[in-house]
N, C-alpha and C. Protein backbone atom coordinates (compact mmCIF):
# COMPACT_ATOMS: atom_id res chain seq x y z
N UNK A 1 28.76 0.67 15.63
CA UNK A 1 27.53 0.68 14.87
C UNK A 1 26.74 -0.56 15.24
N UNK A 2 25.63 0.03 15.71
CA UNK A 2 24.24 -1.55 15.80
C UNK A 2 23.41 -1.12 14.36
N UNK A 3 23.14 -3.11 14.28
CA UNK A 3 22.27 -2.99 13.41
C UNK A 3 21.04 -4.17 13.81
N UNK A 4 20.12 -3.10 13.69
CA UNK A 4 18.83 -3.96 14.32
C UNK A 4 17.75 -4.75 13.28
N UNK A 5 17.40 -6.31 13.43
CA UNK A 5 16.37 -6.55 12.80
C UNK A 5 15.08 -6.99 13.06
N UNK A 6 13.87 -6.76 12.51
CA UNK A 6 12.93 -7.31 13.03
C UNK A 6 12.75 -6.13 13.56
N UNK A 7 12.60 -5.45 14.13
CA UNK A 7 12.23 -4.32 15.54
C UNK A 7 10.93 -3.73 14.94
N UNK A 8 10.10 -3.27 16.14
CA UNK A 8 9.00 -2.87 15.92
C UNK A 8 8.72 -1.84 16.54
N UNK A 9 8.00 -0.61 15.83
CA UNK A 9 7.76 0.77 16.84
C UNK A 9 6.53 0.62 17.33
N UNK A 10 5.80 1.02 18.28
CA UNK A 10 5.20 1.00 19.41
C UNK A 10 4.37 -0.69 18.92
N UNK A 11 4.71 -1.52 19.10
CA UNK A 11 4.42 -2.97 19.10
C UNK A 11 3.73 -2.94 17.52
N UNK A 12 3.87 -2.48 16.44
CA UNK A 12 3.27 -2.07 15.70
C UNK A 12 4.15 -2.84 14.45
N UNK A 13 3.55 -3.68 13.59
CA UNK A 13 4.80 -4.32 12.75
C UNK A 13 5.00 -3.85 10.91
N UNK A 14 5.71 -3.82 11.02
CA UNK A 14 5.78 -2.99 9.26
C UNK A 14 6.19 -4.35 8.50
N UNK A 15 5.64 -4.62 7.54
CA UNK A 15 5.50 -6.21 6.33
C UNK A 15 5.96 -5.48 5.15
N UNK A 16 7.00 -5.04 4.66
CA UNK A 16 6.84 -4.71 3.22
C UNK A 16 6.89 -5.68 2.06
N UNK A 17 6.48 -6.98 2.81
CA UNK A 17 6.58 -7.70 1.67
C UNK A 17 5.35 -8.85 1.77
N UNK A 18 4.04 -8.23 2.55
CA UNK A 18 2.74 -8.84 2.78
C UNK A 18 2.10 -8.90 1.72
N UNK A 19 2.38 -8.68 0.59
CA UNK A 19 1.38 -8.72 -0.77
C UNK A 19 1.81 -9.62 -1.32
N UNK A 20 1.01 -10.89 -1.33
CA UNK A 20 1.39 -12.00 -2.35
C UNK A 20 1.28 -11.80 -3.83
N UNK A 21 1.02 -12.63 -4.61
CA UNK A 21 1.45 -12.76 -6.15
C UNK A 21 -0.36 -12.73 -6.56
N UNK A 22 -0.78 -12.89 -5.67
CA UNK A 22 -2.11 -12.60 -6.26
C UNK A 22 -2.67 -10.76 -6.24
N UNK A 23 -1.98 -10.21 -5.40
CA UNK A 23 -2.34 -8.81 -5.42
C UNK A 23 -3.16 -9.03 -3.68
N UNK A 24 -3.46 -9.61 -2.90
CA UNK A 24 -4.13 -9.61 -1.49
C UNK A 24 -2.92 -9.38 -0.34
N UNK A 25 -3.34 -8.89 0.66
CA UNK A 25 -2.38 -8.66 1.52
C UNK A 25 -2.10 -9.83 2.71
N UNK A 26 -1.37 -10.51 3.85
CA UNK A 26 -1.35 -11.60 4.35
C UNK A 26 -2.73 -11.29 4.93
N UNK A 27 -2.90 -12.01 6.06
CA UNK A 27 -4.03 -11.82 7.06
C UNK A 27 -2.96 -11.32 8.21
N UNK A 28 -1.79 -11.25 8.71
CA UNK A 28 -1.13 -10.50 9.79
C UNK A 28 -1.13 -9.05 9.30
N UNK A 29 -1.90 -8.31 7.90
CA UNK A 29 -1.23 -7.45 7.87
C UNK A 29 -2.32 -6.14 7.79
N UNK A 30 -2.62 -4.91 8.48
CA UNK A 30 -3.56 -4.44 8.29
C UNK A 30 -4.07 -3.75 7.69
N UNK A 31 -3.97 -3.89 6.14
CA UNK A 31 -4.03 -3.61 4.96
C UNK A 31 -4.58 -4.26 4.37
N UNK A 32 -5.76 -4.01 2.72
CA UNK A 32 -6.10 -5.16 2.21
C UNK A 32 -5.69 -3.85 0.52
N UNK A 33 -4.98 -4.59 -0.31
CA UNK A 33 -5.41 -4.01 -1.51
C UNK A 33 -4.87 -4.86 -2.79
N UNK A 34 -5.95 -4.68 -3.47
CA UNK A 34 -5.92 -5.93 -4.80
C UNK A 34 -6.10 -4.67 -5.98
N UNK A 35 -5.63 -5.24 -6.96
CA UNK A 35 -4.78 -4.50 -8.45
C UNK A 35 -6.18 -5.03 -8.51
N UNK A 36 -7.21 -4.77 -9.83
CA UNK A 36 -8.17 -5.13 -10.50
C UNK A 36 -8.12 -4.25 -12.10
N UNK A 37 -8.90 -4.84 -13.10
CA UNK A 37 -9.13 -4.02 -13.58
C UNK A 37 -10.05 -2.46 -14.07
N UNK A 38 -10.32 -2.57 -12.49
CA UNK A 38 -10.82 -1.20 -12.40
C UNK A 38 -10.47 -0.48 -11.77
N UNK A 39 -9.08 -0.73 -11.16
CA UNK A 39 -8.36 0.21 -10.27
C UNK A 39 -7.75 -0.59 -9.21
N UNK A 40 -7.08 0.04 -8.39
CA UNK A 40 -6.63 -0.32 -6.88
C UNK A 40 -7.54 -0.28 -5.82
N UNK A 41 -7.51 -1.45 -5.12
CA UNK A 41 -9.21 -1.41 -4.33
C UNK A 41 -8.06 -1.48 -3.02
N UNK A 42 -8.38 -0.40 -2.33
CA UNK A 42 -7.30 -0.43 -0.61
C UNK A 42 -8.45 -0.31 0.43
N UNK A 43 -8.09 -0.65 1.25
CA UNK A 43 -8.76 -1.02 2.56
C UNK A 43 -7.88 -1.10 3.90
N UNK A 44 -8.53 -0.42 5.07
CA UNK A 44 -7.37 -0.32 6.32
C UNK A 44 -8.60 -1.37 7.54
N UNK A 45 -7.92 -1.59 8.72
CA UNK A 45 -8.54 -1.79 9.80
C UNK A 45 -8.45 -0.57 10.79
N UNK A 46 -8.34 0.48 10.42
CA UNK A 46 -8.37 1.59 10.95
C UNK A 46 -8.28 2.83 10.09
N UNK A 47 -8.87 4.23 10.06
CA UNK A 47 -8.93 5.56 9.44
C UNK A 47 -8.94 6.62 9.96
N UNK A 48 -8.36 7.81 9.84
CA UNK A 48 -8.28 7.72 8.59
C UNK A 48 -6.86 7.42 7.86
N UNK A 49 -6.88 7.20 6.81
CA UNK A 49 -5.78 6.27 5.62
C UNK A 49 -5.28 7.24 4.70
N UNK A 50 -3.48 7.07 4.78
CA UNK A 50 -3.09 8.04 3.90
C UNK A 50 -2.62 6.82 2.66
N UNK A 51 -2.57 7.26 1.70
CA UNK A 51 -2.50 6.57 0.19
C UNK A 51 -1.27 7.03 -0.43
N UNK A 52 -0.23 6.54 -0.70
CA UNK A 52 0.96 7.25 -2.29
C UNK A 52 1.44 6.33 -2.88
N UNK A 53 1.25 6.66 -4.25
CA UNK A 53 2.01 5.80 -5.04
C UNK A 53 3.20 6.31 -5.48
N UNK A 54 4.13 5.15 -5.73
CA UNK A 54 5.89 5.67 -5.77
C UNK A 54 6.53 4.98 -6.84
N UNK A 55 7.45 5.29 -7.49
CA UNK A 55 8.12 4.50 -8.74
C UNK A 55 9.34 4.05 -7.60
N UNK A 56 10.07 3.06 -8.21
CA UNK A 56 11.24 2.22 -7.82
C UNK A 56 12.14 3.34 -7.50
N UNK A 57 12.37 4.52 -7.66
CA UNK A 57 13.45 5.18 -7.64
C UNK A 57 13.19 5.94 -6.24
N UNK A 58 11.44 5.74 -5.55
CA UNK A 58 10.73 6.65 -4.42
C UNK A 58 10.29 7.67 -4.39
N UNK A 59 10.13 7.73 -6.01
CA UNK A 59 9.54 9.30 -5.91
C UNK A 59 7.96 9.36 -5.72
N UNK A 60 7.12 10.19 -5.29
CA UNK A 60 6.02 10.14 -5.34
C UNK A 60 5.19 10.31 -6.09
N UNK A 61 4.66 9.83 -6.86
CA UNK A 61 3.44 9.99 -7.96
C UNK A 61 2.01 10.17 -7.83
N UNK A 62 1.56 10.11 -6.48
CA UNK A 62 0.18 10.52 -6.48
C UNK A 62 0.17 10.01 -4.74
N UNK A 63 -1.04 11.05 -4.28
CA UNK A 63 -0.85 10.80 -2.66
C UNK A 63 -2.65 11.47 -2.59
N UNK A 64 -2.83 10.19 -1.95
CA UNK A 64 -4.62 11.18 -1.13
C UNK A 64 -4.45 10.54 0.31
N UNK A 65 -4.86 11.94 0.76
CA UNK A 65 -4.55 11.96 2.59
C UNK A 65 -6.29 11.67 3.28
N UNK A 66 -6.28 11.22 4.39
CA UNK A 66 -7.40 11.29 5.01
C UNK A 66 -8.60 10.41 4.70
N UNK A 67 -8.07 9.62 3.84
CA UNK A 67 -9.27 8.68 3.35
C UNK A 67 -10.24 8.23 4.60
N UNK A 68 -11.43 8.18 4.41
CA UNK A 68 -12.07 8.07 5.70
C UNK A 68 -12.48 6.63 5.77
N UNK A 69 -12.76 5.39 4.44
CA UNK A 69 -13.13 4.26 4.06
C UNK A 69 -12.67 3.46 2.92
N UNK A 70 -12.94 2.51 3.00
CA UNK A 70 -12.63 2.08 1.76
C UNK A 70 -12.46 2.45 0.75
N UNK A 71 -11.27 2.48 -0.29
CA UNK A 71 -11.02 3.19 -1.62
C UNK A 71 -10.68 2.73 -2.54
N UNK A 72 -11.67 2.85 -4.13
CA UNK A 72 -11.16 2.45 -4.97
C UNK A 72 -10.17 3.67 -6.20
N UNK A 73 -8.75 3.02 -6.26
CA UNK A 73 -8.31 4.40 -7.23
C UNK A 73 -8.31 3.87 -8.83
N UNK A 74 -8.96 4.66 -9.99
CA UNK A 74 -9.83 4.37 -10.92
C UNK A 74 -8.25 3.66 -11.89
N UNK A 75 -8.35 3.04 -12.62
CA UNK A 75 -6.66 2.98 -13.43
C UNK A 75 -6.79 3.57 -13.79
N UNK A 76 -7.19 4.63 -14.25
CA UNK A 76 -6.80 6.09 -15.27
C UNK A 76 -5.88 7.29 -14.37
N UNK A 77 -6.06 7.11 -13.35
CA UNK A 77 -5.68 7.53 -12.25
C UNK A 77 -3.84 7.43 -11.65
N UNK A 78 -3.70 6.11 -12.06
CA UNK A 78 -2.96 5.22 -11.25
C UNK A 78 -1.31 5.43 -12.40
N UNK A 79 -0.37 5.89 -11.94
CA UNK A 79 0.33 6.44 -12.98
C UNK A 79 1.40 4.85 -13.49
N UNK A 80 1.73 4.81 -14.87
CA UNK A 80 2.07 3.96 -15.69
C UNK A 80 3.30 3.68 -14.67
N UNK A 81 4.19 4.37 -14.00
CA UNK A 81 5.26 4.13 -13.68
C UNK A 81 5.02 3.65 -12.51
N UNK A 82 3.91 3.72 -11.57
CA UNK A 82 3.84 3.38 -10.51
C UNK A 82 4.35 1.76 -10.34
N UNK A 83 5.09 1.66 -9.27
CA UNK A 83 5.39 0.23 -8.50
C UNK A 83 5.14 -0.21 -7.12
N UNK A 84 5.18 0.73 -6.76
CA UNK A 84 4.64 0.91 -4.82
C UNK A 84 3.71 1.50 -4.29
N UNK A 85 2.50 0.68 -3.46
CA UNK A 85 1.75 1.86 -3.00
C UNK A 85 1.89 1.50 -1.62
N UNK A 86 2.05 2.63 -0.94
CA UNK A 86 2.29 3.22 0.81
C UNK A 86 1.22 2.96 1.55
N UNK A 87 0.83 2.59 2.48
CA UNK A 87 -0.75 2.79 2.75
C UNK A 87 0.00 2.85 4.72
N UNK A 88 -1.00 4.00 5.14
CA UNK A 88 -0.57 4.54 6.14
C UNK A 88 -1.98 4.95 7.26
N UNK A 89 -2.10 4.19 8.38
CA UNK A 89 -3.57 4.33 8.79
C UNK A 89 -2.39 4.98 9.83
N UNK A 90 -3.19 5.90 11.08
CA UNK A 90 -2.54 7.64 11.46
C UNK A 90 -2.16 6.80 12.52
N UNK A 91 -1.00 6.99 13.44
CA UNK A 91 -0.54 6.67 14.03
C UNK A 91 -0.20 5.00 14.26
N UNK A 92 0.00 4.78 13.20
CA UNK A 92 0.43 3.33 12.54
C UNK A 92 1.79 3.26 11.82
N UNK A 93 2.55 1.94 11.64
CA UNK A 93 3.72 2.37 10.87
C UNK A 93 3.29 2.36 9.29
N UNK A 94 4.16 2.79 8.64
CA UNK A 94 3.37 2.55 6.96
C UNK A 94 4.00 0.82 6.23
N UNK A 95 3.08 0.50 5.52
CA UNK A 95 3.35 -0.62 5.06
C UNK A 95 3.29 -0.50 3.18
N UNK A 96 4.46 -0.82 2.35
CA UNK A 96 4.34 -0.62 1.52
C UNK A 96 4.43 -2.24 0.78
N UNK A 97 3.55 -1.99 -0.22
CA UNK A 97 3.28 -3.16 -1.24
C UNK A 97 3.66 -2.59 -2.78
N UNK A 98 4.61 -3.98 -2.98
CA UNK A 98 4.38 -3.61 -4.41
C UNK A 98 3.09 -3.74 -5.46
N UNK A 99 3.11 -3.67 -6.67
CA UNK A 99 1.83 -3.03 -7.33
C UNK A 99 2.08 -4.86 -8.34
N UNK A 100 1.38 -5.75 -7.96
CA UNK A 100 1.56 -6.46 -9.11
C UNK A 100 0.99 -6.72 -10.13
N UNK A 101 1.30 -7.55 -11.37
CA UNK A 101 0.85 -7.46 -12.22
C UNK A 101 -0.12 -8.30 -12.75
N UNK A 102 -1.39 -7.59 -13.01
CA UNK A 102 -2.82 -7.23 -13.49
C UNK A 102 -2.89 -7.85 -14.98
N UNK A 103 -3.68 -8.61 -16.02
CA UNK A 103 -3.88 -8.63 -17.34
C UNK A 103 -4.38 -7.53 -17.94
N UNK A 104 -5.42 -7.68 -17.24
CA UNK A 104 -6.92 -6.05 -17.67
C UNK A 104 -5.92 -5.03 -16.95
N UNK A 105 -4.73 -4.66 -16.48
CA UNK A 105 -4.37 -3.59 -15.61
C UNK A 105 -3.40 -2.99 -16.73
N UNK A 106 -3.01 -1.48 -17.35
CA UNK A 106 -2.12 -0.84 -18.10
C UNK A 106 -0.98 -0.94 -17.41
């Protein structure tokens, strides 16, 4: 058995842990999305952008495909259990962030 770390598919790097404590993503990472209290504001350097949010256990709780730009998802929207959101620009690897925590955010 190998076990590989670090490795990257087509030079392409996956961060699942690029979301600092403020809710922003690093600058290595090509993702931007901040918790607010008016929703989840996501942003890619490329589209179109697939979106899901996931509870700790991986299940999926809400998914919009094809985003063509910038997106805000409303908090009414955004399910109570959610902890992870996926963000996936198309032929990119996916990079998941956790969801942190917001004052104004339910």
């Amino acid at each position: 058995m190998i076990f590989v770390t670090g490795a990257t598919i087509n030079g392409e790097k996956s961060n699942p842990t690029s979301l600092g404590a403020k809710g922003i993503a690093s600058r290595s990472s090509p993702y931007f999305m901040r918790r607010t209290s008016i929703g989840l504001n996501l942003s890619a350097e490329s589209y179109p952008l697939d979106i899901s949010l996931i509870n700790l256990q991986g299940r999926e709780l809400w998914r919009l495909d094809n985003v063509t730009g910038p997106q805000v998802i409303p908090t009414w929207i955004v399910p109570k259990t959610a902890s992870i959101a996926v963000l996936q620009s198309r032929g990119k690897n996916a990079e998941s962030f956790r969801l942190p925590v917001h004052p104004d955010f339910p």
